[in-house]
Protein backbone atom coordinates (compact mmCIF):
# COMPACT_ATOMS: atom_id res chain seq x y z
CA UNK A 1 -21.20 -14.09 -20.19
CA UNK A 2 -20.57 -17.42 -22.63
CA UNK A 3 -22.77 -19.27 -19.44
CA UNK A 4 -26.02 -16.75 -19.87
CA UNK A 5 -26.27 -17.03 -23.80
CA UNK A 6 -25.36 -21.15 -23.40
CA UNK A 7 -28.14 -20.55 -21.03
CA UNK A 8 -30.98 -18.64 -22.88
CA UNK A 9 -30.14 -20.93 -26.43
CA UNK A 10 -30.65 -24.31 -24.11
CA UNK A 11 -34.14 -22.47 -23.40
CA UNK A 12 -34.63 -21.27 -26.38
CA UNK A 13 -34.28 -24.83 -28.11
CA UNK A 14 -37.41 -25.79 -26.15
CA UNK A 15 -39.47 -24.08 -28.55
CA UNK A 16 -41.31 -21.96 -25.73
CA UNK A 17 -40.59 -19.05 -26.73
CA UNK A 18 -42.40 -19.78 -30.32
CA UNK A 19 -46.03 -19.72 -28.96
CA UNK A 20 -47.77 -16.91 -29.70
CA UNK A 21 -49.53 -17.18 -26.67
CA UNK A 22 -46.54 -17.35 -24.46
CA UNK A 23 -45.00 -14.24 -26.31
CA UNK A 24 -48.47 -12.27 -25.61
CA UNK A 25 -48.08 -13.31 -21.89
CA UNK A 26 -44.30 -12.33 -21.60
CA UNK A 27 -45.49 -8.73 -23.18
CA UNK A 28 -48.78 -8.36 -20.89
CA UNK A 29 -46.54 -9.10 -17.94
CA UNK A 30 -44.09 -6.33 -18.94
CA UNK A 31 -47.07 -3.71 -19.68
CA UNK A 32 -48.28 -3.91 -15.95
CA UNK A 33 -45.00 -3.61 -14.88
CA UNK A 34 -44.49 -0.20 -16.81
CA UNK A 35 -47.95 1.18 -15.15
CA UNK A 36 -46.15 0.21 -11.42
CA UNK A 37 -42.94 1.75 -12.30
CA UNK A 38 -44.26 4.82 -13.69
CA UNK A 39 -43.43 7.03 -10.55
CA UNK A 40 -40.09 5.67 -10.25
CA UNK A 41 -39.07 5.89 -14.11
CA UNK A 42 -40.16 9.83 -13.97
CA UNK A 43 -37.34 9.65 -10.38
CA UNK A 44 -34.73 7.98 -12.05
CA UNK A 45 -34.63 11.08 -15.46
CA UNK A 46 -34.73 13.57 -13.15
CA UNK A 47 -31.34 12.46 -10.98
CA UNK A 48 -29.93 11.61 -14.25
CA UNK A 49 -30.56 13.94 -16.80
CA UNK A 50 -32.86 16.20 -15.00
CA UNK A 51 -35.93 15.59 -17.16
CA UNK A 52 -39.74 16.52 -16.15
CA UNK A 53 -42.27 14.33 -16.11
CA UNK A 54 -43.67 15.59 -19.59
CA UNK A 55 -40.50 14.91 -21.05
CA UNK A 56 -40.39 11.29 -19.62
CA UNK A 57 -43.52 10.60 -21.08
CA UNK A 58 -43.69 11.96 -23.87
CA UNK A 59 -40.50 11.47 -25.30
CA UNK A 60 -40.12 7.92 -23.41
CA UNK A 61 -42.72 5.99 -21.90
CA UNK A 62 -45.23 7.45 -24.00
CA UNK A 63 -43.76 6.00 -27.09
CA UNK A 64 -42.88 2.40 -25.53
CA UNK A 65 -46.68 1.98 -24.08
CA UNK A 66 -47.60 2.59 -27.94
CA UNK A 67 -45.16 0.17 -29.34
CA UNK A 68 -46.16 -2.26 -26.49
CA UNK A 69 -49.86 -1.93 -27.08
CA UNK A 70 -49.34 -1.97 -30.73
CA UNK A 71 -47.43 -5.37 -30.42
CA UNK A 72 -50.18 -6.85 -27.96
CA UNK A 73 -53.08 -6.14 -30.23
CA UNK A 74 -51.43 -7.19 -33.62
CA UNK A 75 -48.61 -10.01 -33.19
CA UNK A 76 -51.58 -13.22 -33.85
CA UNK A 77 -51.73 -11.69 -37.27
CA UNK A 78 -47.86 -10.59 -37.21
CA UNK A 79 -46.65 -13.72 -36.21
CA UNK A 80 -49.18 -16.12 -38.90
CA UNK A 81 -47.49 -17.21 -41.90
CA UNK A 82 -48.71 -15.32 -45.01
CA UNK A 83 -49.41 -16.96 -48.19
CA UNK A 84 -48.34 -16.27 -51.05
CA UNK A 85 -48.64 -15.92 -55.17
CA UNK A 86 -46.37 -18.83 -56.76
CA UNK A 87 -45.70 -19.33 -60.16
CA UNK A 88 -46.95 -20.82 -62.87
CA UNK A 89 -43.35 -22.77 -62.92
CA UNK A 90 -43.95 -24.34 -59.88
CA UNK A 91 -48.01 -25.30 -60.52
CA UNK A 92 -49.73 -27.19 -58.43
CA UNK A 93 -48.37 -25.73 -55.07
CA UNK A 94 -48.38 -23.24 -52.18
CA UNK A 95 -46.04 -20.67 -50.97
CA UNK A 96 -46.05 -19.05 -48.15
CA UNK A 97 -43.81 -16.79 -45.88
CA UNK A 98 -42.91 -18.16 -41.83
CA UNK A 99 -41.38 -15.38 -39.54
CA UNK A 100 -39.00 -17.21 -37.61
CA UNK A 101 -37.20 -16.01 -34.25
CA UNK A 102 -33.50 -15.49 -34.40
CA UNK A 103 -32.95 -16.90 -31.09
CA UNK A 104 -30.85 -15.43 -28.45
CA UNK A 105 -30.47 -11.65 -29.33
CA UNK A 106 -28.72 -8.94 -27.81
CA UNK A 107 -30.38 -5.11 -27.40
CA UNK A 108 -27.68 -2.13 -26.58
CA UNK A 109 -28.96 1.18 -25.93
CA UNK A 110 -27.45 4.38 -25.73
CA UNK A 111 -28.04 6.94 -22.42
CA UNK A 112 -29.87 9.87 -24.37
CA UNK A 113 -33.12 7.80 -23.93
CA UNK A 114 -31.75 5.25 -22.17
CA UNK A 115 -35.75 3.84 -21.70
CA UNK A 116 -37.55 3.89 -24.85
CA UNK A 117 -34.50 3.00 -26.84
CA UNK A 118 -33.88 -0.33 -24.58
CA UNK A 119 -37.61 -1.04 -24.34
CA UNK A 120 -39.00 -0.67 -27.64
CA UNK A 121 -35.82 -2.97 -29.26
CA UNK A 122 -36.70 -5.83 -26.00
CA UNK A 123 -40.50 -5.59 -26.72
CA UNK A 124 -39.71 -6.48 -30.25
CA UNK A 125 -36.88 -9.02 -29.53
CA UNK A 126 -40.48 -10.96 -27.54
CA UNK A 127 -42.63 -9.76 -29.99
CA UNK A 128 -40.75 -11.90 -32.42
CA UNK A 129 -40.11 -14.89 -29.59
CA UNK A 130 -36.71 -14.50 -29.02
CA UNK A 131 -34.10 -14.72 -25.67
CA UNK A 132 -32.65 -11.42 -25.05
CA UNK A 133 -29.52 -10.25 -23.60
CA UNK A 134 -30.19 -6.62 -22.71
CA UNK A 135 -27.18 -3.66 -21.90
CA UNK A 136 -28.66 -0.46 -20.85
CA UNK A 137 -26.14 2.39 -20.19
CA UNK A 138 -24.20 2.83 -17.48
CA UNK A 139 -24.90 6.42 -18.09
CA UNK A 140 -27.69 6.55 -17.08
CA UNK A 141 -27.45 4.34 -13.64
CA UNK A 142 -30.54 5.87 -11.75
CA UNK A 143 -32.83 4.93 -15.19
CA UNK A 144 -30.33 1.51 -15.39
CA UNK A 145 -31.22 0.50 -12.05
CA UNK A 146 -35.25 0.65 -12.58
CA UNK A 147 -34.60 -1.00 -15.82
CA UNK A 148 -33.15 -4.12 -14.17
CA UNK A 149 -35.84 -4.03 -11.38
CA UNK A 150 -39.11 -4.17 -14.12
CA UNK A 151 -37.11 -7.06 -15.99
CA UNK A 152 -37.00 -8.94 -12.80
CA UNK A 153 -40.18 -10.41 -13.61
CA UNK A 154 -38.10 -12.71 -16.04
CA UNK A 155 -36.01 -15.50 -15.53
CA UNK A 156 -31.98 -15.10 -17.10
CA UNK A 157 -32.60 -17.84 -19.13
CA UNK A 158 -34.99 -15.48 -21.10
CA UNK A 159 -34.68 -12.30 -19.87
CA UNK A 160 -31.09 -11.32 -18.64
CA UNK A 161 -29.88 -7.43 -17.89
CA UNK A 162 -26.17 -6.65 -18.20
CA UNK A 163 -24.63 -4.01 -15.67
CA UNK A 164 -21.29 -6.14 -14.27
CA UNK A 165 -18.02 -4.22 -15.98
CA UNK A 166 -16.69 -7.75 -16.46
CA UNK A 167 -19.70 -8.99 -17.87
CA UNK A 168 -19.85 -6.06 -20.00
CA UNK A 169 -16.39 -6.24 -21.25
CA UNK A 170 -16.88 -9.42 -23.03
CA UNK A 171 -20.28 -8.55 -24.22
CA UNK A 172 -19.28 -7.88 -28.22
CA UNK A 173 -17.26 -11.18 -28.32
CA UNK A 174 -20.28 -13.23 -27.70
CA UNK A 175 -21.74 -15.33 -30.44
CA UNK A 176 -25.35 -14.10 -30.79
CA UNK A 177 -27.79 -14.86 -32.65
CA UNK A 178 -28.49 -11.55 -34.02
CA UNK A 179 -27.92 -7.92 -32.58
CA UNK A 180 -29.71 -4.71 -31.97
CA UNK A 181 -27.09 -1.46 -31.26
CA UNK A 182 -28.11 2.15 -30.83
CA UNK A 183 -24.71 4.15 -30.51
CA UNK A 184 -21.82 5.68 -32.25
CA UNK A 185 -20.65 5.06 -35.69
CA UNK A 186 -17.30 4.61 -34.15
CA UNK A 187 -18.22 1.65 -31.61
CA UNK A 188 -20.76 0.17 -34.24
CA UNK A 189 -17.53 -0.42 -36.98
CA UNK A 190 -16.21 -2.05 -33.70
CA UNK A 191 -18.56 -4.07 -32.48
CA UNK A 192 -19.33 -5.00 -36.05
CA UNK A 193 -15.73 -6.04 -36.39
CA UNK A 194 -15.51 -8.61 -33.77
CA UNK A 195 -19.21 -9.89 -34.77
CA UNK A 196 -17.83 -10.51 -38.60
CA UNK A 197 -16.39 -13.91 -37.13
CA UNK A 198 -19.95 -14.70 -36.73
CA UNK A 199 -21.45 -13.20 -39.85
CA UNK A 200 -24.12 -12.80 -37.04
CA UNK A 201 -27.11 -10.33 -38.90
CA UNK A 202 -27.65 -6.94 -36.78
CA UNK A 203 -29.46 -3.53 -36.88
CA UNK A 204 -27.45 -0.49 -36.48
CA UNK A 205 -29.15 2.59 -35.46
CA UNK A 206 -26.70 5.43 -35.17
CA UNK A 207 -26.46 9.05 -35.75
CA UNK A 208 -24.83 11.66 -37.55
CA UNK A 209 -24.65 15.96 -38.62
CA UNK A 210 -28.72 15.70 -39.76
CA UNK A 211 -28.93 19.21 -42.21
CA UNK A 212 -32.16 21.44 -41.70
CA UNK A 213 -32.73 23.92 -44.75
CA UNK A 214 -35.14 26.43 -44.38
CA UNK A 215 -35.69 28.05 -47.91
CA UNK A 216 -36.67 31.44 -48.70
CA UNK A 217 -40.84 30.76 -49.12
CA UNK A 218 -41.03 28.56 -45.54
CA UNK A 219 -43.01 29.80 -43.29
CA UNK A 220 -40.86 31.88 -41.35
CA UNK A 221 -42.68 31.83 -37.39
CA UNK A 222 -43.38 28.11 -37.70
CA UNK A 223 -40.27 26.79 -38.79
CA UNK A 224 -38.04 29.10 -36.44
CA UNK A 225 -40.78 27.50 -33.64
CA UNK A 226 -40.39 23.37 -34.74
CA UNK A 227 -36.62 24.11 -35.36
CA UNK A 228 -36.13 25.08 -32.11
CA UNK A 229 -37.96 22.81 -30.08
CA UNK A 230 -36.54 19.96 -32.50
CA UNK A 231 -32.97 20.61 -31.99
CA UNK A 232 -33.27 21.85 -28.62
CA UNK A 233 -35.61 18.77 -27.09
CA UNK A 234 -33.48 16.91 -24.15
CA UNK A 235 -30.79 19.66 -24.82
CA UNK A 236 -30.06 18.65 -28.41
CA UNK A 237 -28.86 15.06 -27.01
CA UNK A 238 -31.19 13.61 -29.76
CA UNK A 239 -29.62 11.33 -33.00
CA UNK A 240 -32.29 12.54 -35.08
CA UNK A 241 -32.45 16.36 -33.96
CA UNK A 242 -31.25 18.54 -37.16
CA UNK A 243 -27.61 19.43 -36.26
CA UNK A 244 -27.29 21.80 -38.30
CA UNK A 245 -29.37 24.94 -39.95
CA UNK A 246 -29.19 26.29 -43.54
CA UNK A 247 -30.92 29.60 -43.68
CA UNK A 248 -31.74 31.36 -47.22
CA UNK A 249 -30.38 34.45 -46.97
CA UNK A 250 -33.31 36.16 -47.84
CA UNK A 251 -34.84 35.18 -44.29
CA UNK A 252 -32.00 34.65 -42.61
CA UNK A 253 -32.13 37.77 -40.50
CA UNK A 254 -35.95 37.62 -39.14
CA UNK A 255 -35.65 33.66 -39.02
CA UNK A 256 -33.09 34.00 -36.39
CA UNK A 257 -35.15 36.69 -34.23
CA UNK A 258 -37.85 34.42 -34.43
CA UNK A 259 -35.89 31.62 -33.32
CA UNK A 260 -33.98 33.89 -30.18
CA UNK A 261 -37.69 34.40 -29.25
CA UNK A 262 -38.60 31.26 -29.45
CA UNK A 263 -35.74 29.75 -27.63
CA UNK A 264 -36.79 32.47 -24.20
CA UNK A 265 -40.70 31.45 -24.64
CA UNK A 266 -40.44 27.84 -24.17
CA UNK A 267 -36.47 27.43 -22.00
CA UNK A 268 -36.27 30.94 -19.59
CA UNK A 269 -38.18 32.33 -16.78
CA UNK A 270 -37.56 36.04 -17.64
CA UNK A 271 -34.21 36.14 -18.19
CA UNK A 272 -33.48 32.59 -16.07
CA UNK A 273 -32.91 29.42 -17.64
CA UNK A 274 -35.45 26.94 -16.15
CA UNK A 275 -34.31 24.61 -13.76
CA UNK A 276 -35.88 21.78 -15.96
CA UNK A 277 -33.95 22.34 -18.85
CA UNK A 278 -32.33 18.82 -19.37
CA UNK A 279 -28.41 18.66 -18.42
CA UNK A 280 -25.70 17.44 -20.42
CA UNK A 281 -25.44 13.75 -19.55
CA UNK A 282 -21.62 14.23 -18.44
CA UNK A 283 -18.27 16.48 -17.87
CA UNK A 284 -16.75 15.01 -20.77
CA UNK A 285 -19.41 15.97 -23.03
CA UNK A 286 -20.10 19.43 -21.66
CA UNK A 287 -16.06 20.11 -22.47
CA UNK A 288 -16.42 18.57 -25.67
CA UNK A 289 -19.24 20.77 -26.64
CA UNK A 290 -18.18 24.09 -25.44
CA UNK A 291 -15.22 23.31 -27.00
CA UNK A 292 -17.05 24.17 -30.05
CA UNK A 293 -18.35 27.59 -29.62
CA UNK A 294 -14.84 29.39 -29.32
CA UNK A 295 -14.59 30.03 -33.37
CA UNK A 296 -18.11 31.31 -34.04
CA UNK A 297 -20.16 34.45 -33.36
CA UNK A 298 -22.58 33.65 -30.53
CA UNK A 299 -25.79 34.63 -31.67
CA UNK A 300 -27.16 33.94 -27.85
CA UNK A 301 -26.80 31.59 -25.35
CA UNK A 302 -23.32 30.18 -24.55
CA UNK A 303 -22.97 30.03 -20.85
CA UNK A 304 -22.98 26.87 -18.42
CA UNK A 305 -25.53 28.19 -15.90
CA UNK A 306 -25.08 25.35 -13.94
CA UNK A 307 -23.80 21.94 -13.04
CA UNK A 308 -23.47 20.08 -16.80
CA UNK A 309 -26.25 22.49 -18.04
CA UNK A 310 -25.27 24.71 -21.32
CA UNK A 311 -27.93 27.35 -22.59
CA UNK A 312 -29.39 26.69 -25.73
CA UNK A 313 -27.39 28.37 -28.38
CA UNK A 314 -26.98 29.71 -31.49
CA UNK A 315 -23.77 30.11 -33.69
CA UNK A 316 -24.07 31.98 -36.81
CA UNK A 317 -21.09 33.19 -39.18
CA UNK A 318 -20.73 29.23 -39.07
CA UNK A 319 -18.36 27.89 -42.33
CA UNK A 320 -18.34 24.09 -42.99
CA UNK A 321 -14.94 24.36 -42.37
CA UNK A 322 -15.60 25.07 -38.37
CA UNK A 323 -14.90 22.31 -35.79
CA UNK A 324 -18.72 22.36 -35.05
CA UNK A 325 -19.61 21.32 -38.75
CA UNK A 326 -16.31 18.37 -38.12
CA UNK A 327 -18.57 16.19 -36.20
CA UNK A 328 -22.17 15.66 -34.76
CA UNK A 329 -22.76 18.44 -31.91
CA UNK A 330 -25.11 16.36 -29.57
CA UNK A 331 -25.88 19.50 -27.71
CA UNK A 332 -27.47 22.56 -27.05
CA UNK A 333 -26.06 24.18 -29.86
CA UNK A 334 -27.55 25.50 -33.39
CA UNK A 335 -25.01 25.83 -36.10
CA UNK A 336 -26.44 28.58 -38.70
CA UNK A 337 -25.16 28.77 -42.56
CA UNK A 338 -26.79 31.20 -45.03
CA UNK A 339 -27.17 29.66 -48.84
CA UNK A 340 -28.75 30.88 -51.61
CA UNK A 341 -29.35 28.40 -54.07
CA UNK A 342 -30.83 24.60 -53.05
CA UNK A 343 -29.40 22.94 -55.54
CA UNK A 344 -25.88 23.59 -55.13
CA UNK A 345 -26.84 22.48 -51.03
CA UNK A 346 -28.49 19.36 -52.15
CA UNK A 347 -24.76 18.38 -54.12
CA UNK A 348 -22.75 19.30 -50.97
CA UNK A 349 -24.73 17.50 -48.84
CA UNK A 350 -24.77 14.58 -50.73
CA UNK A 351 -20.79 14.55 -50.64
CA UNK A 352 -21.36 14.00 -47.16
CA UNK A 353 -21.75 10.81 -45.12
CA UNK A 354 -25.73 10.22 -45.23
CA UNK A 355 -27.55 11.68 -41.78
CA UNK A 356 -29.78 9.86 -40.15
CA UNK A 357 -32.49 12.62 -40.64
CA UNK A 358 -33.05 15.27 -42.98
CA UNK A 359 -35.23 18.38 -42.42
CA UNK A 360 -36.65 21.08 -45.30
CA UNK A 361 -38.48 23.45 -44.72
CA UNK A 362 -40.55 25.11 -47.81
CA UNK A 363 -43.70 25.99 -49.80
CA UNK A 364 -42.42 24.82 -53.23
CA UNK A 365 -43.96 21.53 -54.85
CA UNK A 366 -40.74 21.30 -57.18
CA UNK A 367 -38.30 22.20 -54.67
CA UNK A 368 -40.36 19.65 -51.93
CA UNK A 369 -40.05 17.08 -54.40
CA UNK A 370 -36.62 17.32 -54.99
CA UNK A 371 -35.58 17.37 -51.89
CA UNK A 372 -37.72 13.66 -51.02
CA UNK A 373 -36.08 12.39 -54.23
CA UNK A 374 -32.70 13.38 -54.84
CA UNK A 375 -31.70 13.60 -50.72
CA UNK A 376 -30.24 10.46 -49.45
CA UNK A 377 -30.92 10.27 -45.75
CA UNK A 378 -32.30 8.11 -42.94
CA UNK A 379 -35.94 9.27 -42.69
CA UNK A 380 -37.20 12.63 -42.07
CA UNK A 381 -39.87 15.83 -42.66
CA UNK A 382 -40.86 18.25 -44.46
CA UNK A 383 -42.23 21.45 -42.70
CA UNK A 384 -41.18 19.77 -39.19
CA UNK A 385 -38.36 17.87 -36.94
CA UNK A 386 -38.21 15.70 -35.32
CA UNK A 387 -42.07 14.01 -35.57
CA UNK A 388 -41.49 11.34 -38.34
CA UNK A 389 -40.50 8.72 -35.59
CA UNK A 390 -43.52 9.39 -33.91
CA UNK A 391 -45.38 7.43 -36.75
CA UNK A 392 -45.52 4.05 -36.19
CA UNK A 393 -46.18 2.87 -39.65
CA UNK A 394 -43.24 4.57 -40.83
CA UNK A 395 -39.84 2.44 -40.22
CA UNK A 396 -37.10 4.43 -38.44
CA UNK A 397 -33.49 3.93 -39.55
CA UNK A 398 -30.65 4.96 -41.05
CA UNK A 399 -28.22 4.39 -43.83
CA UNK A 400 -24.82 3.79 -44.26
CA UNK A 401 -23.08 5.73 -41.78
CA UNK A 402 -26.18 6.23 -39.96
CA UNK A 403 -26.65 2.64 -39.94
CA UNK A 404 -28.82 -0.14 -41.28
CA UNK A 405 -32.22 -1.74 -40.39
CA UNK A 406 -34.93 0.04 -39.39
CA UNK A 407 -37.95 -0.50 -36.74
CA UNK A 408 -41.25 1.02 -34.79
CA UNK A 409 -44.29 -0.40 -34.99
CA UNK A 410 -45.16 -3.58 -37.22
CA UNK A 411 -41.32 -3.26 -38.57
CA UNK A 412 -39.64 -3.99 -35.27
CA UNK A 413 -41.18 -7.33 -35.18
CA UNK A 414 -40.29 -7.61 -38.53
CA UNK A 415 -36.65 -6.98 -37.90
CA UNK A 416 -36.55 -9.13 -34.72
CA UNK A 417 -37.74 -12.00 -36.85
CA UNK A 418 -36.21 -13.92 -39.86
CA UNK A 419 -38.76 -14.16 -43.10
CA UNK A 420 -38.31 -17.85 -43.76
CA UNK A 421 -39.69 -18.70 -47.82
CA UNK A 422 -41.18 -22.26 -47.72
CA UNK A 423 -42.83 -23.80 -50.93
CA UNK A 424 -44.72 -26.74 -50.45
CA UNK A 425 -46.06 -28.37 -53.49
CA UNK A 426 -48.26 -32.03 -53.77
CA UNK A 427 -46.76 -35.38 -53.50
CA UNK A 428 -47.44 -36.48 -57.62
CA UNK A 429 -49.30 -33.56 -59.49
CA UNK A 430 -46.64 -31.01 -61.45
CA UNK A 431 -45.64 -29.76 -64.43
CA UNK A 432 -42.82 -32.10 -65.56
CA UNK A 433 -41.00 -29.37 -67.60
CA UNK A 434 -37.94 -28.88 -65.63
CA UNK A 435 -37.02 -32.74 -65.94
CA UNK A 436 -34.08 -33.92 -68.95
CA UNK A 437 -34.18 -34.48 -71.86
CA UNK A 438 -34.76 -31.10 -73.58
CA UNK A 439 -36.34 -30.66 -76.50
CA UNK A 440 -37.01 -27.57 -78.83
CA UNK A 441 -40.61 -27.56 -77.77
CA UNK A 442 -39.40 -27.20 -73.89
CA UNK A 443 -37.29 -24.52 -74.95
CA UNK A 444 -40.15 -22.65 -76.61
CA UNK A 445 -42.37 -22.93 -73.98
CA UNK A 446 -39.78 -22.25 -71.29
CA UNK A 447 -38.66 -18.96 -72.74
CA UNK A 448 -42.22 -18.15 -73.08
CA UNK A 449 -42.64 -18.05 -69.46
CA UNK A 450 -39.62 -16.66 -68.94
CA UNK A 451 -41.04 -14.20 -70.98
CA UNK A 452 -38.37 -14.10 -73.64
CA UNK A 453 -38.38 -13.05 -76.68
């Protein structure tokens, strides 16, 4: 592994990788290869997690063709340095901000969207003229194997795709440049643990129990409907699907018809669930899942229908002292808790370690603006799941346990580049107050633009 990243940092040092034009090349190149591999992507989900084409593309290679064509038609202006304001202190001169490549990075995804979440990190990583190191997940070996195939177009001193177990095993112990990890909280302390030795900068995009409150003036139909599909899209194996629901106990009652109803419209054919309802990516999961339901009331759902594939269920009599509120569910499953007053939710919550989302559900202006105020979370909606990552001009991240760093759109250039401060002022002409001896006069006049009193 020490050979590929010696490797990619000799290429790197030969400064191709910092024309613009080269970058735009590298990313055209990669675009036509996501048009040939369409078919075969769409393939690859279904023998892995049994996903339809809609799902594929909307939920993956709809969302890395934006970021892709986003990149293409704005990285001249991304990648230009930006001037400036500089201060009087420093008069005559110019200041300006450079957005410098890290050099040879490293991009590890997860296997709930084992495409978009390796491709939009690498499209960035060229976007901001780097060498990347890329791990998919071995997970996911169908959607692994077409990953490798469209990356063949690059050479391993640029573009290199890890899938040896040896190769993998010494991954973390490498001295990149700078790292991009979608996973665990768990395996990010690790991973950030051998990196300290490096102090080597990274993004951390992780997960966590997101809460979704649905007060007593939401609308009831329209919330039970994005609630669903929210925590329910690709079987609730989503970091940012709300984990959890908080029902005012007002509504609770109709909500949760609403929501059974819901649940039969979009996943069953009569009383069948559809054979494209996305499986549970493994045994060990399923177990650790199902594990969960035996302490609650099963509101419906609950059975494994079929190889690795749980119904879509709901829990309700749910206390936070259940196993399923110990730990993120990544699942089919809907935890539902009744409260009656927000407040005393918002303080419990924020006890908690901070989700990566954060979902509310309401009519009130005071209560809306609370909850985008006081909340301490990752990013997420108001009146919907789910759709804030959708927006490209909004960056996606979390904090703290969640993670750190953020990208989509603009941002993930931003992220895969460093924003280098360079002042450049004229060979003679300056103010000469900085320069010894001091004098009550240079004291005056420094305090006055220092602004003190």
């Amino acid at each position: 592994m020490l050979e590929i990243l010696e490797k990619q940092k000799k290429f790197f040092k030969t400064n191709t990788t910092l024309s613009v034009k080269f970058r735009l090349t590298q990313l055209k190149r990669l675009k036509t290869q996501l048009y040939a591999y369409h078919d075969r992507i769409c393939k690859a989900f279904k023998k892995d997690l049994n996903k339809n084409e809609y799902d594929v593309v909307s939920t993956e290679i709809g969302l890395v063709m934006n970021e892709i064509n986003t990149a293409i038609k704005h990285l001249k202006h991304w990648a230009k340095p930006k001037r400036v304001w500089s201060s009087i202190i420093n008069f005559p001169a110019k200041a300006y901000k450079h957005y410098d490549p890290y050099g040879c990075v490293l991009v590890a995804a997860p296997w709930n969207y084992p495409f978009q979440l390796t491709m939009i990190p690498v499209i960035g990583a060229i976007a901001g003229g780097n060498t990347v190191v890329v791990k998919p997940s071995r997970s996911t070996p169908n959607v692994t194997e077409i990953i490798k195939k469209i990356f063949n177009i690059f050479d391993d001193d640029y573009v290199y795709i890890v899938t040896k177990d040896e190769e993998i095993e010494q991954l973390f112990d490498q001295p990149f440049d700078f790292i991009f990890y979608t996973g665990s909280p768990k395996q990010a302390r690790d991973l950030a643990k051998k990196q300290a030795q490096y102090l080597t900068p990274m993004v951390l995009e992780l997960g966590g129990k997101s809460p979704c409150i649905v007060d007593k003036d939401a609308d009831i139909e329209a919330s039970a409907r994005r609630v669903v599909w929210g925590k329910f899209l690709n079987a609730g194996q989503t970091c940012v699907a709300p984990d959890y629901v908080l029902l005012h106990k007002d509504i609770k009652e109709l909500w949760l018809q609403y929501a059974r109803d819901y649940i039969k419209n979009f996943y069953y054919d009569g009383e069948t669930l559809r054979k494209d309802f996305v499986k549970i990516i493994n045994e060990k999961n399923l177990k650790r899942i199902t594990k969960l339901l035996g302490e609650n009331h099963i509101f419906c759902g609950g059975d494994v229908v079929r190889e690795q594939t749980l119904e879509p269920t709901i829990l309700t009599e749910v206390t936070r002292d259940n196993a399923v509120m110990q730990e993120e569910v990544f699942g089919p499953v809907m935890p539902v808790l009744d409260f009656e007053d927000l407040d005393e939710e918002l303080k419990v919550i924020d006890e908690l370690d901070r989700p990566l989302a954060f979902y509310y559900f309401g009519t009130d202006k005071k209560n809306i603006k609370k909850v985008k105020t006081v909340a301490r979370f990752g990013g997420g909606c108001i009146n919907d799941t789910i759709m804030h990552i959708s927006e490209e001009h909004l960056p996606f991240g979390g904090v703290g346990n969640s993670g750190m760093g953020s990208y989509h759109g603009k941002q993930t250039f931003l992220t895969f580049t460093h924003e280098k401060s360079v002042l450049q002022k004229y060979p003679k002409a300056e103010i000469k107050l900085k320069y010894p001896p001091t004098d009550d006069k240079k004291l005056k006049l420094t305090k006055f633009i220092f602004r003190i009193k």
